[in-house]
C-alpha atoms as a PDB file:
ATOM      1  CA  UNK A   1      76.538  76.163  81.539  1.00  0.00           C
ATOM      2  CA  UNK A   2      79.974  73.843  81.808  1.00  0.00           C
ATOM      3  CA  UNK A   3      79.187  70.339  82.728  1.00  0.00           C
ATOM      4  CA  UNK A   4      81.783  67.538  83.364  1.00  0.00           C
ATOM      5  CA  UNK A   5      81.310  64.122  82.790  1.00  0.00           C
ATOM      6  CA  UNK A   6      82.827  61.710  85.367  1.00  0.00           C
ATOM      7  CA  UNK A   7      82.489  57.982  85.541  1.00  0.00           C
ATOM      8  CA  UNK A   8      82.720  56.044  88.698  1.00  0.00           C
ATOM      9  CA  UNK A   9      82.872  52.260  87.375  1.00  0.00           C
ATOM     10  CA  UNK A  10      80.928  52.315  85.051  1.00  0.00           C
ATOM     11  CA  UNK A  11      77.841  54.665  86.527  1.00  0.00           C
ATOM     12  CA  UNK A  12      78.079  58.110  84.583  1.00  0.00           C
ATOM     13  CA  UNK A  13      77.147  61.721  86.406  1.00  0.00           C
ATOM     14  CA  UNK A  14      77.364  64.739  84.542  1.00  0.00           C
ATOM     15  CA  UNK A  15      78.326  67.662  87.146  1.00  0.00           C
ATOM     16  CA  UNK A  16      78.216  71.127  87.608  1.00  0.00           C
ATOM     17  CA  UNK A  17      78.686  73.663  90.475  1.00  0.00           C
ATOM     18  CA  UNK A  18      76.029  76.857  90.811  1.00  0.00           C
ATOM     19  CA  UNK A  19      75.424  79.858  93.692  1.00  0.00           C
ATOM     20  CA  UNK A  20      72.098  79.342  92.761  1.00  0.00           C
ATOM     21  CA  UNK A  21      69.515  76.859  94.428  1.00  0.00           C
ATOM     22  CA  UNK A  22      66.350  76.084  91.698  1.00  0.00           C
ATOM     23  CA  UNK A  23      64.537  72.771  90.304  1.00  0.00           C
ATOM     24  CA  UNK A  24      66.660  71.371  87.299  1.00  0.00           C
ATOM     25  CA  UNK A  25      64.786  68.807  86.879  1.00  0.00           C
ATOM     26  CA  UNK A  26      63.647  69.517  83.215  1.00  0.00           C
ATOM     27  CA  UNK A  27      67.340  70.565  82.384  1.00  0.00           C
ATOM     28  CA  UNK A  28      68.463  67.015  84.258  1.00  0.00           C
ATOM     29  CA  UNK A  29      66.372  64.932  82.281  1.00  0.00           C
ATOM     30  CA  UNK A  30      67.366  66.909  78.899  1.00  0.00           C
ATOM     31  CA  UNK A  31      71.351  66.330  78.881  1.00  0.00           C
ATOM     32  CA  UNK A  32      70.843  62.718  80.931  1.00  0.00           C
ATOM     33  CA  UNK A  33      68.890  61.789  77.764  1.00  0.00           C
ATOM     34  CA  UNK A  34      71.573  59.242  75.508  1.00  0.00           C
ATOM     35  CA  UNK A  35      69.751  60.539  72.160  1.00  0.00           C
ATOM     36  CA  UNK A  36      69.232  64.285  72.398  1.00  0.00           C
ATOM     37  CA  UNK A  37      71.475  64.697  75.140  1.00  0.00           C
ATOM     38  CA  UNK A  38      74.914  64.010  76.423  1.00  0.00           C
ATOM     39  CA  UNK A  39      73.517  61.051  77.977  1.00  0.00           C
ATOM     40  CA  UNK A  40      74.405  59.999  81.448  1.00  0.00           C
ATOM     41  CA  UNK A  41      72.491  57.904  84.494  1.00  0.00           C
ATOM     42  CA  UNK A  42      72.582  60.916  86.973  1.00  0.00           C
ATOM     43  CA  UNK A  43      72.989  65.072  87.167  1.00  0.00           C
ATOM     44  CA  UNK A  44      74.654  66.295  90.164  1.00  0.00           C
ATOM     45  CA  UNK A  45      74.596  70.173  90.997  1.00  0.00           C
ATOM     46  CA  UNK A  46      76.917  71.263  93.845  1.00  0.00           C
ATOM     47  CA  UNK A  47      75.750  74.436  96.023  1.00  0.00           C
ATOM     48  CA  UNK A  48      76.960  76.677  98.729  1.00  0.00           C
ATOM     49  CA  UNK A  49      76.866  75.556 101.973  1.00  0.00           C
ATOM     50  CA  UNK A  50      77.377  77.325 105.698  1.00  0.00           C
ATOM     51  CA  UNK A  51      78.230  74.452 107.637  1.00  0.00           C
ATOM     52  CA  UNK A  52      79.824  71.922 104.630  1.00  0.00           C
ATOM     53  CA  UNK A  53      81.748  72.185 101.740  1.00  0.00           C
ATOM     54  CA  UNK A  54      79.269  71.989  99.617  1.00  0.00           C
ATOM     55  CA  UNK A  55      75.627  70.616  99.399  1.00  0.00           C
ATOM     56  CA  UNK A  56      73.751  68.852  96.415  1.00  0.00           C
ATOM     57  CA  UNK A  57      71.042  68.346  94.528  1.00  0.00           C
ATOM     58  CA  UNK A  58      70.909  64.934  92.800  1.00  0.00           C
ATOM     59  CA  UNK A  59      68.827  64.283  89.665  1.00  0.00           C
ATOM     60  CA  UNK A  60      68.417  60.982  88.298  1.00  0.00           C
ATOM     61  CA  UNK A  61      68.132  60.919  84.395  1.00  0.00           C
ATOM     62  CA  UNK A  62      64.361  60.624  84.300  1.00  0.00           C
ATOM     63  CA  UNK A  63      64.488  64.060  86.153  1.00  0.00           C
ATOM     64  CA  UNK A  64      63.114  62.848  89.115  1.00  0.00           C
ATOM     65  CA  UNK A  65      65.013  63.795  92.147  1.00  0.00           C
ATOM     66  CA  UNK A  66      67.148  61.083  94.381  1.00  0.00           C
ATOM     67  CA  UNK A  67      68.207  61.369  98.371  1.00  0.00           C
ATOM     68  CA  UNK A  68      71.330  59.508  97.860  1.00  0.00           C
ATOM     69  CA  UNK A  69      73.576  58.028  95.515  1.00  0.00           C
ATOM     70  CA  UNK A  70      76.930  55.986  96.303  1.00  0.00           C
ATOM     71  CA  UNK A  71      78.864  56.598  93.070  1.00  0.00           C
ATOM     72  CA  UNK A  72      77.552  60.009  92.477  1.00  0.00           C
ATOM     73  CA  UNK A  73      78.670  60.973  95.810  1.00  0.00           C
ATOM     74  CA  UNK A  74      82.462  59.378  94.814  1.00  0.00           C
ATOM     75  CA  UNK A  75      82.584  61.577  91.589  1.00  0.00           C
ATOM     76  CA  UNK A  76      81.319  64.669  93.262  1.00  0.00           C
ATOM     77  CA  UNK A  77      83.919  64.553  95.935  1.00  0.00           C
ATOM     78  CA  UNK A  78      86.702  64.241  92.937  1.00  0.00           C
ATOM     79  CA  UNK A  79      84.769  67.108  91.079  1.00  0.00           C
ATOM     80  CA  UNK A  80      84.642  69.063  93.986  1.00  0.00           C
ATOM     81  CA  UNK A  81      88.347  68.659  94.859  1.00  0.00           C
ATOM     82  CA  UNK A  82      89.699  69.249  91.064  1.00  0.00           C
ATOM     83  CA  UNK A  83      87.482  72.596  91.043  1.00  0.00           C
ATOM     84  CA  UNK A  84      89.161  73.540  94.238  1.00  0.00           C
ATOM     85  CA  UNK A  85      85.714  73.627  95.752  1.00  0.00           C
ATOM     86  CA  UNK A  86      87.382  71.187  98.722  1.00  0.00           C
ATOM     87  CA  UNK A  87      90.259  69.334 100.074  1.00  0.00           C
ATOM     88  CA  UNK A  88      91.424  66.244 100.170  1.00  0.00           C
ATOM     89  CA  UNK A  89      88.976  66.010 102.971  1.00  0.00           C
ATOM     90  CA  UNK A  90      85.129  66.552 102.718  1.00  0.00           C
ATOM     91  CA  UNK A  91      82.503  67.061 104.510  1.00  0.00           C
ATOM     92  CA  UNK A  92      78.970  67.527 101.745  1.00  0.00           C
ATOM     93  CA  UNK A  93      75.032  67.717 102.650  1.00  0.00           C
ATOM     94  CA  UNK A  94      72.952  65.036 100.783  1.00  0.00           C
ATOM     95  CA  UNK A  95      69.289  64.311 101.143  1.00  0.00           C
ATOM     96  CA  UNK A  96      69.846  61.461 103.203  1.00  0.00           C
ATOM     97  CA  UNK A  97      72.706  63.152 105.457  1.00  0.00           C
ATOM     98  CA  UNK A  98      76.248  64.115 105.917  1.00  0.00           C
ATOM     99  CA  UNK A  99      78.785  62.277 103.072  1.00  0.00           C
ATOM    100  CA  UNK A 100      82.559  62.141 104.097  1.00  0.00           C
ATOM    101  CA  UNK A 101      85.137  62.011 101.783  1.00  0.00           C
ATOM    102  CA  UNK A 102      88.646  61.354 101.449  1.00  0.00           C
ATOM    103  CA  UNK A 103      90.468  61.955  97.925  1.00  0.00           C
ATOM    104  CA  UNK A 104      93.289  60.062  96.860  1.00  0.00           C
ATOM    105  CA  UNK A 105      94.393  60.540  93.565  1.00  0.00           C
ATOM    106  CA  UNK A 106      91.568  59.009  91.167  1.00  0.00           C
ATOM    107  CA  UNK A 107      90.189  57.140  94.176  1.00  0.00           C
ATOM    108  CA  UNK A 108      87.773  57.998  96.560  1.00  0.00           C
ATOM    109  CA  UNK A 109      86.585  56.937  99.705  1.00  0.00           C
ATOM    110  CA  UNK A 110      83.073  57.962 101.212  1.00  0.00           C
ATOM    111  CA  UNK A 111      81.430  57.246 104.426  1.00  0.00           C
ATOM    112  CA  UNK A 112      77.814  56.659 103.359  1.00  0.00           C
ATOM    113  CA  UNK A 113      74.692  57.788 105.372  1.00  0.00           C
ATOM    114  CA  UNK A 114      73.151  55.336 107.970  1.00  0.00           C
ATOM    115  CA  UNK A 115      72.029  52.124 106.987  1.00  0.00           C
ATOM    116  CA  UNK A 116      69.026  50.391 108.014  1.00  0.00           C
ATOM    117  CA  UNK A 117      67.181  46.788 107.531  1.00  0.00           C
ATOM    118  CA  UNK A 118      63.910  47.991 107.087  1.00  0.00           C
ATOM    119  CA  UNK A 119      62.099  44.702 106.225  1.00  0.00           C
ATOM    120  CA  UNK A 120      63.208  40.769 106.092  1.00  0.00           C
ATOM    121  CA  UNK A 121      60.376  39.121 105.701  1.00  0.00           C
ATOM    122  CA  UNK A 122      59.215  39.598 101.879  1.00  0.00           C
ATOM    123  CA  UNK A 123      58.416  36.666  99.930  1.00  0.00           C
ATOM    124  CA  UNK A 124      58.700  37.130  95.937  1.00  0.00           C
ATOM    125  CA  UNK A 125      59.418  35.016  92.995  1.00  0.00           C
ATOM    126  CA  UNK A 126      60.137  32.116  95.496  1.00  0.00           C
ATOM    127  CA  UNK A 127      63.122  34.035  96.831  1.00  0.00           C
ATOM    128  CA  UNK A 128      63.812  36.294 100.171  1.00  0.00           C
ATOM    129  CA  UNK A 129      64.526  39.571  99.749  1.00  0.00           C
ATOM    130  CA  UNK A 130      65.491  42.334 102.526  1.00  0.00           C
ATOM    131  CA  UNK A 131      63.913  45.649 102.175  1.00  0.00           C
ATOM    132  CA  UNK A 132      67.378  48.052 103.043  1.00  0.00           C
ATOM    133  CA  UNK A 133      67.933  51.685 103.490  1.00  0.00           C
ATOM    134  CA  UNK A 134      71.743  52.822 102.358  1.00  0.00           C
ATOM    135  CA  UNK A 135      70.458  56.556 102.017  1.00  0.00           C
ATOM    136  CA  UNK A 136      68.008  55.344  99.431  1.00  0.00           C
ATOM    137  CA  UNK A 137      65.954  51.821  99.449  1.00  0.00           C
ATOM    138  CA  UNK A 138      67.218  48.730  97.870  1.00  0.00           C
ATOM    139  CA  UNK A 139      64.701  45.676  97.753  1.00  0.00           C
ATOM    140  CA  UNK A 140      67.494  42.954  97.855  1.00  0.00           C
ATOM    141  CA  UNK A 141      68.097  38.944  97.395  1.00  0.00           C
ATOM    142  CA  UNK A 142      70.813  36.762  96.962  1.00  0.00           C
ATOM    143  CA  UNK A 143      70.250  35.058  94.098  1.00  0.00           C
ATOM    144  CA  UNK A 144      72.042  33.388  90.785  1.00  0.00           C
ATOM    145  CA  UNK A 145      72.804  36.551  88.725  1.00  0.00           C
ATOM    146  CA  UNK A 146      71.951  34.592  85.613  1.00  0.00           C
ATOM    147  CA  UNK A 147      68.363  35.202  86.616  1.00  0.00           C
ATOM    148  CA  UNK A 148      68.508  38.680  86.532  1.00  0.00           C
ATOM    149  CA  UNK A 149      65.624  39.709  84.713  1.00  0.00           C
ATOM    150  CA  UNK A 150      64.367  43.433  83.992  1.00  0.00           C
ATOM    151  CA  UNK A 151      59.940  42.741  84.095  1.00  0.00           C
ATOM    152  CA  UNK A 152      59.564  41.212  87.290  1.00  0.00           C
ATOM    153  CA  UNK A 153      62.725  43.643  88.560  1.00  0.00           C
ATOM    154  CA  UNK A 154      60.921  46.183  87.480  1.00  0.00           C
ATOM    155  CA  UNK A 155      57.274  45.496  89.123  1.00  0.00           C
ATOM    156  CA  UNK A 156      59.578  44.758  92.249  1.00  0.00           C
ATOM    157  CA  UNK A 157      60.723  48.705  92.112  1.00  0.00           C
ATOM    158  CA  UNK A 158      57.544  49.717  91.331  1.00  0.00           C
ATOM    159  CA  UNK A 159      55.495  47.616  93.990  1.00  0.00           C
ATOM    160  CA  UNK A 160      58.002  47.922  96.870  1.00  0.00           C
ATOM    161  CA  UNK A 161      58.715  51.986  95.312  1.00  0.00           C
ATOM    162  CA  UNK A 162      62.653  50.902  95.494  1.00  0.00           C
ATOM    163  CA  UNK A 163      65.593  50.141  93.842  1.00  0.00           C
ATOM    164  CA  UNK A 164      65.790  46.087  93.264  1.00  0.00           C
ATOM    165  CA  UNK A 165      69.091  44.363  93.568  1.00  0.00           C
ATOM    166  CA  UNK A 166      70.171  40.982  93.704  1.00  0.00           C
ATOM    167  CA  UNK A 167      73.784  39.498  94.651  1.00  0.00           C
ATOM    168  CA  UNK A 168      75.814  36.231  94.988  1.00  0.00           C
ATOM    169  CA  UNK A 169      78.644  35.774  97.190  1.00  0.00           C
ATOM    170  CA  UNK A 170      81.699  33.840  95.494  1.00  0.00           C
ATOM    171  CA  UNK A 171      85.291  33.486  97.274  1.00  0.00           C
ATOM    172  CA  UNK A 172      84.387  36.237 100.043  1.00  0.00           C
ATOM    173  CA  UNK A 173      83.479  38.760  97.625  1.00  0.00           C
ATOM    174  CA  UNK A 174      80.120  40.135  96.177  1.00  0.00           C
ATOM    175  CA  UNK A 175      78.489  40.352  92.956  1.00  0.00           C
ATOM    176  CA  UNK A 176      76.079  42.596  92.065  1.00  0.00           C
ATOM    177  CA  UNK A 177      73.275  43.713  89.624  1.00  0.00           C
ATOM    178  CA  UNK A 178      70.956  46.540  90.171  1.00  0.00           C
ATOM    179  CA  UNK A 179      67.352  48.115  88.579  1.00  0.00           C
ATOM    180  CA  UNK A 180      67.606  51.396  89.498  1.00  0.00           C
ATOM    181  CA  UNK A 181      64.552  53.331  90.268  1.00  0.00           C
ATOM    182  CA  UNK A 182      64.790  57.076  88.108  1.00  0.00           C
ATOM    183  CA  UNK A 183      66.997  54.860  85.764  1.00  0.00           C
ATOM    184  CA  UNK A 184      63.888  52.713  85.100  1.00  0.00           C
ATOM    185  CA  UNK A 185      66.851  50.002  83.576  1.00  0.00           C
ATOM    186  CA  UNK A 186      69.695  48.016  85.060  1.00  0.00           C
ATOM    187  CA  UNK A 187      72.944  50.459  85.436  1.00  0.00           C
ATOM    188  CA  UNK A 188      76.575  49.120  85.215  1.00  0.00           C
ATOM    189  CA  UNK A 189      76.948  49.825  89.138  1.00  0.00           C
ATOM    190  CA  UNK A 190      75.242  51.301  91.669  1.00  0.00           C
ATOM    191  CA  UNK A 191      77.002  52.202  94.690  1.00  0.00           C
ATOM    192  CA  UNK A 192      73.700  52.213  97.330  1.00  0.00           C
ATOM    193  CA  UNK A 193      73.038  49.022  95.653  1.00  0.00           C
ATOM    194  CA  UNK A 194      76.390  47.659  96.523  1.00  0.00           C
ATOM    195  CA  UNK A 195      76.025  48.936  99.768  1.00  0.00           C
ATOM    196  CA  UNK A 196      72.542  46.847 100.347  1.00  0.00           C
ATOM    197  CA  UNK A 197      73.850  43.729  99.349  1.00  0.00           C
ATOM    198  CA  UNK A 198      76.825  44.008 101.427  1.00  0.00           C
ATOM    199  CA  UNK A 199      74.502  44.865 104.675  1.00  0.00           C
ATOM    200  CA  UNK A 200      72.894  41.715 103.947  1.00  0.00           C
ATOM    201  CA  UNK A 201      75.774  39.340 103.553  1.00  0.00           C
ATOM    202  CA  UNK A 202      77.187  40.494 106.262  1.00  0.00           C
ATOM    203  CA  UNK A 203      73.894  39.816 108.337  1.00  0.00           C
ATOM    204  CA  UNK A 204      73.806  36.828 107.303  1.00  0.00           C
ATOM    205  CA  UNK A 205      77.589  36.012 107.336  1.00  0.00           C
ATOM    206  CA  UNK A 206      78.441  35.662 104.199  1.00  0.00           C
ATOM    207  CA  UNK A 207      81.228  38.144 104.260  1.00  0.00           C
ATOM    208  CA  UNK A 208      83.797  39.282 106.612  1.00  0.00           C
ATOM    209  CA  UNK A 209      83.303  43.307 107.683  1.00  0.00           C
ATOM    210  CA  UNK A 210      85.253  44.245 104.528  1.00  0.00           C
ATOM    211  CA  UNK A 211      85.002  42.795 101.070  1.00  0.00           C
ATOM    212  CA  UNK A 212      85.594  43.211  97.326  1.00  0.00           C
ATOM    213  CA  UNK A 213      82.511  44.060  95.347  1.00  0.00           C
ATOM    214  CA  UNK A 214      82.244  43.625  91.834  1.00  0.00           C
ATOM    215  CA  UNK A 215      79.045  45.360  89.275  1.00  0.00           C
ATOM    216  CA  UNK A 216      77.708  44.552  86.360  1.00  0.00           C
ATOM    217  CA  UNK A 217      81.029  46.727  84.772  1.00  0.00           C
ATOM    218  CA  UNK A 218      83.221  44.084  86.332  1.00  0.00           C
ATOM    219  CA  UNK A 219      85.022  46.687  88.386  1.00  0.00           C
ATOM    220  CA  UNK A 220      86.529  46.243  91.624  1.00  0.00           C
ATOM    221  CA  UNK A 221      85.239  48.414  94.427  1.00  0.00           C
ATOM    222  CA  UNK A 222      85.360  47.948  98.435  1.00  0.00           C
ATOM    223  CA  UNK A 223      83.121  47.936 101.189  1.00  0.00           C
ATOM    224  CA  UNK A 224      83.666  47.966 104.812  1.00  0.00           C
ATOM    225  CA  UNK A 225      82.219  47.990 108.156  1.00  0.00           C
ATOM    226  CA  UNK A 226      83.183  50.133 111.035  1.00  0.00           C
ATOM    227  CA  UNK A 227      81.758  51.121 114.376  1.00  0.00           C
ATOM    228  CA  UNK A 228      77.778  50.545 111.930  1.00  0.00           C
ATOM    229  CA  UNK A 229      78.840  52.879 109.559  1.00  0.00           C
ATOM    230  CA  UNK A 230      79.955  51.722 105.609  1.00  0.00           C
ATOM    231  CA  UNK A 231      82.902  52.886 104.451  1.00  0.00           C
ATOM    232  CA  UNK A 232      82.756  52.861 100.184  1.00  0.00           C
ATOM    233  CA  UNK A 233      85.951  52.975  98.248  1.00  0.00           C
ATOM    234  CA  UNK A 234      86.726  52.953  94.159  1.00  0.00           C
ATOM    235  CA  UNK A 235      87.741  54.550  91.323  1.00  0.00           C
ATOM    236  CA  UNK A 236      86.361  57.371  89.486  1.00  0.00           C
ATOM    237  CA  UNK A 237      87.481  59.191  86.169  1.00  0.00           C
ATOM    238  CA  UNK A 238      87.004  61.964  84.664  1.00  0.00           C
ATOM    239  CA  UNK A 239      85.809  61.920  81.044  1.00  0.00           C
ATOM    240  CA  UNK A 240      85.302  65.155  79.652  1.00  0.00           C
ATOM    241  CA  UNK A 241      84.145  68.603  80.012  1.00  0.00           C
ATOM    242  CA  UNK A 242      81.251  70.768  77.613  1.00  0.00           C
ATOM    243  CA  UNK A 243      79.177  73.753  77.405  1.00  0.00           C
ATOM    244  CA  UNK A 244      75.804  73.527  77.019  1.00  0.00           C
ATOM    245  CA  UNK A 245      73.445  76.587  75.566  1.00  0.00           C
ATOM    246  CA  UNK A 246      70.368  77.514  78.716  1.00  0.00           C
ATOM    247  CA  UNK A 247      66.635  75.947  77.835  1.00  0.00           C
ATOM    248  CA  UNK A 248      64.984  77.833  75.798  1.00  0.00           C
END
């Protein structure tokens, strides 16, 4: 099997296309792995579709399988268009919905499932946190990012069975931190975690309908809001392609 490694700032996907649907989840979970494996947050395998480009299944690196993915969905698109698998233009099935993409160079654009405040009334570690669906759920405060800490993070994914982010807003632009659930750790970025805490500042005002975000990696992304929908724009590189040998 080829796989390609991509990074999209700072969130790694290794990436392969197959005509044939079946559970990797035991193959995800062995090349994810940083020691034995190639090592990688996420496994992304890109399928035949009749009414799409393409369609996915997404694996995060436990081996557990995830609806929806914001940076994943960036490097796909890119993967998809350099293996002339799509245009510039695409059109991909996720769990959570419909993904468009636009390609420009090393940059993509996605419009990103539909969003939805689920919850805003949850009361932990004396701050306010917003349960939000951006095609996968983010438990999410704004809060000093100084006090990001992984234990009570971590019994926040596990209690509320979501991703936990936190944000600060600084000169009309976001910062953000995220413990991603299948990750079971804080990532360098994570795009539906991005998207969360922009859905809140913008509920509450904090930013404009379009604004800079900037994760853990320090990488500039952007985020904007048209007609309800979230529009989710960045870079994304290719880093290197390999064979693996089938499990045995």
């Amino acid at each position: 099997m080829t796989l390609t490694k991509y990074n999209a700032n700072g969130n790694d996907f290794l990436i392969t296309h197959s005509f044939k649907k079946e559970d990797r989840s035991a193959l995800a979970k062995r090349v994810c792995d940083r020691v034995s494996g190639i090592g990688a947050d996420g496994f992304v395998v890109l399928l035949p579709s009749d009414k799409h480009d393409f369609e996915w299944n997404f694996y995060n690196c436990d081996g557990s399988i995830a609806a929806m993915c914001g940076n994943a969905a960036r490097a796909a698109a890119l993967y998809a268009y350099k293996n002339s698998l799509a245009d510039r233009k695409i059109q991909f099935l996720t769990g959570a919905g419909v993904i468009t993409a636009i390609v420009t160079e090393n940059t993509v654009e996605v419009q990103l499932t539909e969003h939805k405040i689920i919850r805003k009334d949850i009361w932990e570690n004396d701050l306010n946190w917003f349960l939000i669906d951006t095609g996968v759920p983010h438990i999410t405060a704004n809060a000093e990012l100084e006090v990001f800490d992984a234990v009570p993070l971590a019994n926040l994914r596990k209690k509320y069975d979501a991703n936990a982010t936190i944000f600060s807003v600084k000169d009309a632009s976001l910062f953000v931190r995220t413990f991603e659930r299948g990750v079971e750790g804080e990532t360098l970025a994570c795009g539906t975690g991005m998207a969360a805490a922009f859905v809140r500042a913008a509920y509450e005002n904090l930013v404009q309908n379009s604004a800079k975000i900037y994760p853990k990696s320090g990488d500039e992304l952007f985020m904007k809001l048209e007609n309800n929908r979230l529009f989710f724009k960045g870079a994304v590189s290719e880093v290197f392609t390999t064979t693996i040998q089938p499990l045995g």
